[in-house]
Protein backbone atom coordinates (compact mmCIF):
# COMPACT_ATOMS: atom_id res chain seq x y z
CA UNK A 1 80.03 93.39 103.60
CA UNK A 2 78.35 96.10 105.81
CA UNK A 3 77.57 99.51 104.95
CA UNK A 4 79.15 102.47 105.23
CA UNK A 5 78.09 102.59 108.37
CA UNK A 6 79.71 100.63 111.33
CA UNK A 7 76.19 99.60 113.63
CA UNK A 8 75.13 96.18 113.97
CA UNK A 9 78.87 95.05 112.25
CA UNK A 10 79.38 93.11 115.87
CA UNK A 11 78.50 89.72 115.56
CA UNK A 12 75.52 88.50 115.82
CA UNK A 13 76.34 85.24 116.86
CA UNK A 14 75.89 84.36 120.63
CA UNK A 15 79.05 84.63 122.44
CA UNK A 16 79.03 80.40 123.42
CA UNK A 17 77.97 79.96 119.82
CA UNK A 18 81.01 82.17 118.65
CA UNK A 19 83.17 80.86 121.10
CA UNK A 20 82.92 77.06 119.58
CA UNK A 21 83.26 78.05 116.37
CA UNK A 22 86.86 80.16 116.31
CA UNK A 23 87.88 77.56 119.26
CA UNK A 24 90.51 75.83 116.93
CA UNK A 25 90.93 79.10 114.75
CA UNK A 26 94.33 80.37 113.35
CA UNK A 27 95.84 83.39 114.74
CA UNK A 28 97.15 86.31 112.21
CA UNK A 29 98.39 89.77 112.81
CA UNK A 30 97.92 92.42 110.88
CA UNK A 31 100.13 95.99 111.05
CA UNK A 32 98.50 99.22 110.92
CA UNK A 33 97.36 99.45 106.87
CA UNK A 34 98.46 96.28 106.20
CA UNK A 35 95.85 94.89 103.78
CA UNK A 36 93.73 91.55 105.08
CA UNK A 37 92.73 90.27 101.21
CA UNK A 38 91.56 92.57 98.47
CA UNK A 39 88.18 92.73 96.41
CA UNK A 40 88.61 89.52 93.89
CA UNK A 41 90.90 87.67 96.27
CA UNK A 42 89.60 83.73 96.40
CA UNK A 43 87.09 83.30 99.51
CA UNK A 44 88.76 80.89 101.86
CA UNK A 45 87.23 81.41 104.88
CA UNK A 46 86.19 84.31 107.43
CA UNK A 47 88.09 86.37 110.27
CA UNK A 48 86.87 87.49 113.58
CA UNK A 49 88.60 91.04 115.08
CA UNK A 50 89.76 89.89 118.29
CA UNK A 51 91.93 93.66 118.79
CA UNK A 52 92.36 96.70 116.46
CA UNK A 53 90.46 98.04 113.51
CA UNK A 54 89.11 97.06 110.54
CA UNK A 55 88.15 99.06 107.40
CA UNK A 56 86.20 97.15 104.79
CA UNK A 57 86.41 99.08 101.62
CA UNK A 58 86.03 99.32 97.54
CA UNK A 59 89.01 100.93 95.67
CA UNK A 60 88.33 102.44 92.36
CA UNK A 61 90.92 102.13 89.47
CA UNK A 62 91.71 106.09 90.43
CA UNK A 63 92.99 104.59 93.57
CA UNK A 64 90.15 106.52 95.14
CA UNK A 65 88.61 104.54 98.11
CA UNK A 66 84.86 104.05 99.54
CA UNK A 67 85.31 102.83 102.79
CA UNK A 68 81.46 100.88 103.36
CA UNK A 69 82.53 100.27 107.41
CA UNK A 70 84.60 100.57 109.64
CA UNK A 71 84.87 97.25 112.40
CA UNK A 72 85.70 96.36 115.97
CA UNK A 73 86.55 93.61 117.94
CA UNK A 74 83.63 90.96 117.74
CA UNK A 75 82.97 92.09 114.52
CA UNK A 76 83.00 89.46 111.20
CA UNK A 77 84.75 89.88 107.82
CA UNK A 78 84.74 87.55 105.15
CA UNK A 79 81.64 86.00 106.01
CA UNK A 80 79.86 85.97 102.09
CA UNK A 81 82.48 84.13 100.37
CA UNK A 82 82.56 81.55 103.55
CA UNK A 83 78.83 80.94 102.36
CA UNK A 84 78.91 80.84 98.90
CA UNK A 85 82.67 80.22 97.83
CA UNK A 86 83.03 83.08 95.36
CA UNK A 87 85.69 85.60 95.52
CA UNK A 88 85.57 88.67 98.01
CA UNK A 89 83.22 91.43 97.61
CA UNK A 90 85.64 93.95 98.86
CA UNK A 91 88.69 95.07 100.22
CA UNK A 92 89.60 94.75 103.92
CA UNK A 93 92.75 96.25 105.70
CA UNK A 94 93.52 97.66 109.31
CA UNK A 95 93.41 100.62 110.46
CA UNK A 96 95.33 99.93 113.45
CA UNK A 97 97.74 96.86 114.46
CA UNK A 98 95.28 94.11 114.51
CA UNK A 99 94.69 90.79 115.92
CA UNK A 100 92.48 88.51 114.39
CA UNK A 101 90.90 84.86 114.56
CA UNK A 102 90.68 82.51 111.10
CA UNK A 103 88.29 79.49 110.10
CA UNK A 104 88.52 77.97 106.41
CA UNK A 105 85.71 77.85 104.29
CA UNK A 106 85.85 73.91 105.16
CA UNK A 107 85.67 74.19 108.57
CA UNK A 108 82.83 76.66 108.88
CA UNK A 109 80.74 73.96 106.97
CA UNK A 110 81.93 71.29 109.42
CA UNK A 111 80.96 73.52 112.27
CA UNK A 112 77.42 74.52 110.66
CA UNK A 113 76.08 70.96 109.86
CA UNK A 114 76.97 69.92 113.67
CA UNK A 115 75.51 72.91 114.32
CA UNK A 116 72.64 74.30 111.95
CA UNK A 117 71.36 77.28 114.17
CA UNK A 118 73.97 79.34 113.28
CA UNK A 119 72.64 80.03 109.66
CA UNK A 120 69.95 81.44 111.87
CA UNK A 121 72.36 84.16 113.28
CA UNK A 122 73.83 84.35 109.64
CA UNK A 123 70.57 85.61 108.51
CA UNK A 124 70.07 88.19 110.88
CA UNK A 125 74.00 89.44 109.69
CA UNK A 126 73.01 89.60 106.71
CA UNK A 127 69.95 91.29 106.75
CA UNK A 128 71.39 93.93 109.03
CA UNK A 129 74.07 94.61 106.35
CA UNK A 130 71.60 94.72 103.61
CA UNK A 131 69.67 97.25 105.61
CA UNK A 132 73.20 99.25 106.01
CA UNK A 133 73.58 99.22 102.23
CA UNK A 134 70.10 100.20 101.53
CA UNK A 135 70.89 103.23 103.74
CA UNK A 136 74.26 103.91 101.78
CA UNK A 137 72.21 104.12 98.34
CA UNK A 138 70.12 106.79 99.81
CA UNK A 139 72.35 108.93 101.74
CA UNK A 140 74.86 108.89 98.11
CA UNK A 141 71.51 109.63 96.39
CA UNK A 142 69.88 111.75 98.17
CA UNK A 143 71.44 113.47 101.34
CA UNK A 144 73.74 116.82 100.76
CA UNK A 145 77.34 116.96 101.67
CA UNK A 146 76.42 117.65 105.32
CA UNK A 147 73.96 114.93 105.45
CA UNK A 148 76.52 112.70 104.19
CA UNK A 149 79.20 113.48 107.04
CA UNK A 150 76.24 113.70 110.11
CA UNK A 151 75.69 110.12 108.79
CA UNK A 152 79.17 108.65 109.23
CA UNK A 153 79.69 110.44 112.22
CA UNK A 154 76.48 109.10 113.72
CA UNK A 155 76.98 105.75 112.16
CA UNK A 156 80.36 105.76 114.13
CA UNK A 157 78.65 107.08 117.39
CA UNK A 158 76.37 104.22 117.19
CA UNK A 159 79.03 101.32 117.10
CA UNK A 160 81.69 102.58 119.20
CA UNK A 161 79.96 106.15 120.98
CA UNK A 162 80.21 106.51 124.88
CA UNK A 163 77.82 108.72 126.36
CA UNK A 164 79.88 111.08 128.23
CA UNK A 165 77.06 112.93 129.87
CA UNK A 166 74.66 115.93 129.01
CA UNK A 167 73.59 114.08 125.63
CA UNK A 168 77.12 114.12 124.37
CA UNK A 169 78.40 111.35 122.86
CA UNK A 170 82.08 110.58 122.41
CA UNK A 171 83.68 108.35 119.48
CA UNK A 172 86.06 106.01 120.93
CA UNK A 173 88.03 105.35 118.16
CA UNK A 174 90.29 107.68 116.31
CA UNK A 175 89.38 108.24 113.04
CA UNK A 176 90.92 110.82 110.77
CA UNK A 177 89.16 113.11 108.14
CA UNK A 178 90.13 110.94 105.42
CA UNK A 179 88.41 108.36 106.84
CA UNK A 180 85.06 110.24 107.03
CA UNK A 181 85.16 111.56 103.71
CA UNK A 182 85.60 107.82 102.29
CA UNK A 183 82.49 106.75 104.53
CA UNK A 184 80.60 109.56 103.37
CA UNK A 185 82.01 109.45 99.53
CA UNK A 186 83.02 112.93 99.26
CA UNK A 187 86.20 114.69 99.32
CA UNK A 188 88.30 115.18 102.25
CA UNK A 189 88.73 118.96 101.57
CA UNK A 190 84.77 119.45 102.07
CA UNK A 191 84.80 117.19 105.24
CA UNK A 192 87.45 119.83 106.79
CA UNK A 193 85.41 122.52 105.68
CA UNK A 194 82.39 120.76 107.24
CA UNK A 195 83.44 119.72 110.54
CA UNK A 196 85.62 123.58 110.87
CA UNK A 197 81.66 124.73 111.00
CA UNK A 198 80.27 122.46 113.55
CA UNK A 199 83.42 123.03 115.82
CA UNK A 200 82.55 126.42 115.74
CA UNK A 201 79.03 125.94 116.11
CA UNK A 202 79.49 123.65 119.00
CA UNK A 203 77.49 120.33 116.93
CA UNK A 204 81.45 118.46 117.50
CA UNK A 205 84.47 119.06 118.94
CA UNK A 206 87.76 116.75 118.99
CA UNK A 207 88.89 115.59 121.92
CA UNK A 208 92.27 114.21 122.37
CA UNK A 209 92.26 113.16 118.71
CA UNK A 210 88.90 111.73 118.91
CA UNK A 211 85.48 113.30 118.03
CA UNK A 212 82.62 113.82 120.54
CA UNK A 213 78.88 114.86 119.27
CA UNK A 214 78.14 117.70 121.51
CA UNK A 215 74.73 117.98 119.91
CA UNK A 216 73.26 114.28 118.27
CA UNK A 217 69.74 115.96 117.64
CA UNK A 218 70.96 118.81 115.67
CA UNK A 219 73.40 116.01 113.34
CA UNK A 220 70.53 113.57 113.02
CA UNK A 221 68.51 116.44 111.68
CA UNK A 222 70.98 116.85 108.64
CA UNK A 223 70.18 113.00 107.27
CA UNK A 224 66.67 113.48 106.81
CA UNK A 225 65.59 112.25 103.83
């Protein structure tokens, strides 16, 4: 799975390439926190987001959760066991009612040998997401409490930001502080207490139930290392 943070999680597959490959796909629906499959679940095959959100996630025997990303439409889960047949790596449910796109482990390897270029693409998935994870290690290492939540903000303004004008960049998907604090792996109490100060410093503001970055260079100065 990705990192905690959502860029790159879009597919990297080209869109006639993608097309093809969930063309005979099975349709599923998921409601808002219904779970997809859980970490140790078999690996039968991969889903594509075609509406809603996605949070892929570890859950520790607390119950206390690590969300590693959260995923569009476009975006790929359950593409590791689809390779290599072992179970999941982690958790995956929606955030918000979901539609999404199936292909068995089976058929994926039909599709590949007729089609071998898209281990190509696969590569470039995976290296992305190992880059993401590399970046999780340090930020839970090394950043402070603020550096962690500038990071899964901007993570978030990468994937699904809209540049509303005069640098500032709106998140268009509603997220909640719970969700931060389990991308940044701290508690939710300190995320409040966090974002309270940038509101009234003018770094963020919530608009409409979303977040906007009124100041990006001022946040990306908190995550460096």
């Amino acid at each position: 799975m990705a990192g905690p943070s959502p860029p790159n999680l879009f597919s990297v597959f080209p869109e006639t390439l993608s097309e093809k490959l969930f063309a005979h796909a099975q349709h599923k629906k998921l409601a808002a926190d219904e779970v997809l499959f859980l970490a140790g679940d078999p690996g039968d095959g991969c889903y594509r987001l075609e509406q809603g959100l996605l949070k892929v996630s570890m859950i520790a025997a607390s119950g206390a959760e690590r969300i590693l990303a959260i995923v569009g439409p476009g975006g790929i889960v359950g593409e590791l066991s689809t390779i290599d047949g072992l179970p999941r790596s982690a958790s995956v449910a929606a955030v918000r009612d979901s539609e999404l796109k199936f292909i068995s482990r089976s058929a994926f390897q039909t599709f590949a040998d007729a089609h071998p270029e898209v281990y190509k693409h696969l590569v470039t998935l995976l290296a992305n997401r190992l880059r993401d994870t590399d970046g999780v290690v340090a930020a839970g290492s090394f950043l402070p409490l603020k550096g962690r939540v500038a990071r899964a903000l901007l993570d978030l303004a990468e994937a699904f930001g809209q540049d509303v004008g005069h640098g500032r960049i709106l998140i268009r998907q509603k997220v909640s502080q719970s969700d931060v604090a389990a991308m940044a792996g701290i508690a939710r109490e300190n995320v409040s207490r966090i974002l309270n100060d940038w509101i009234r410093d003018k770094l963020v503001s919530r608009l409409s139930g979303y977040y906007c970055l009124e100041n990006k260079t001022k946040l990306q100065r908190e995550i460096v290392l």
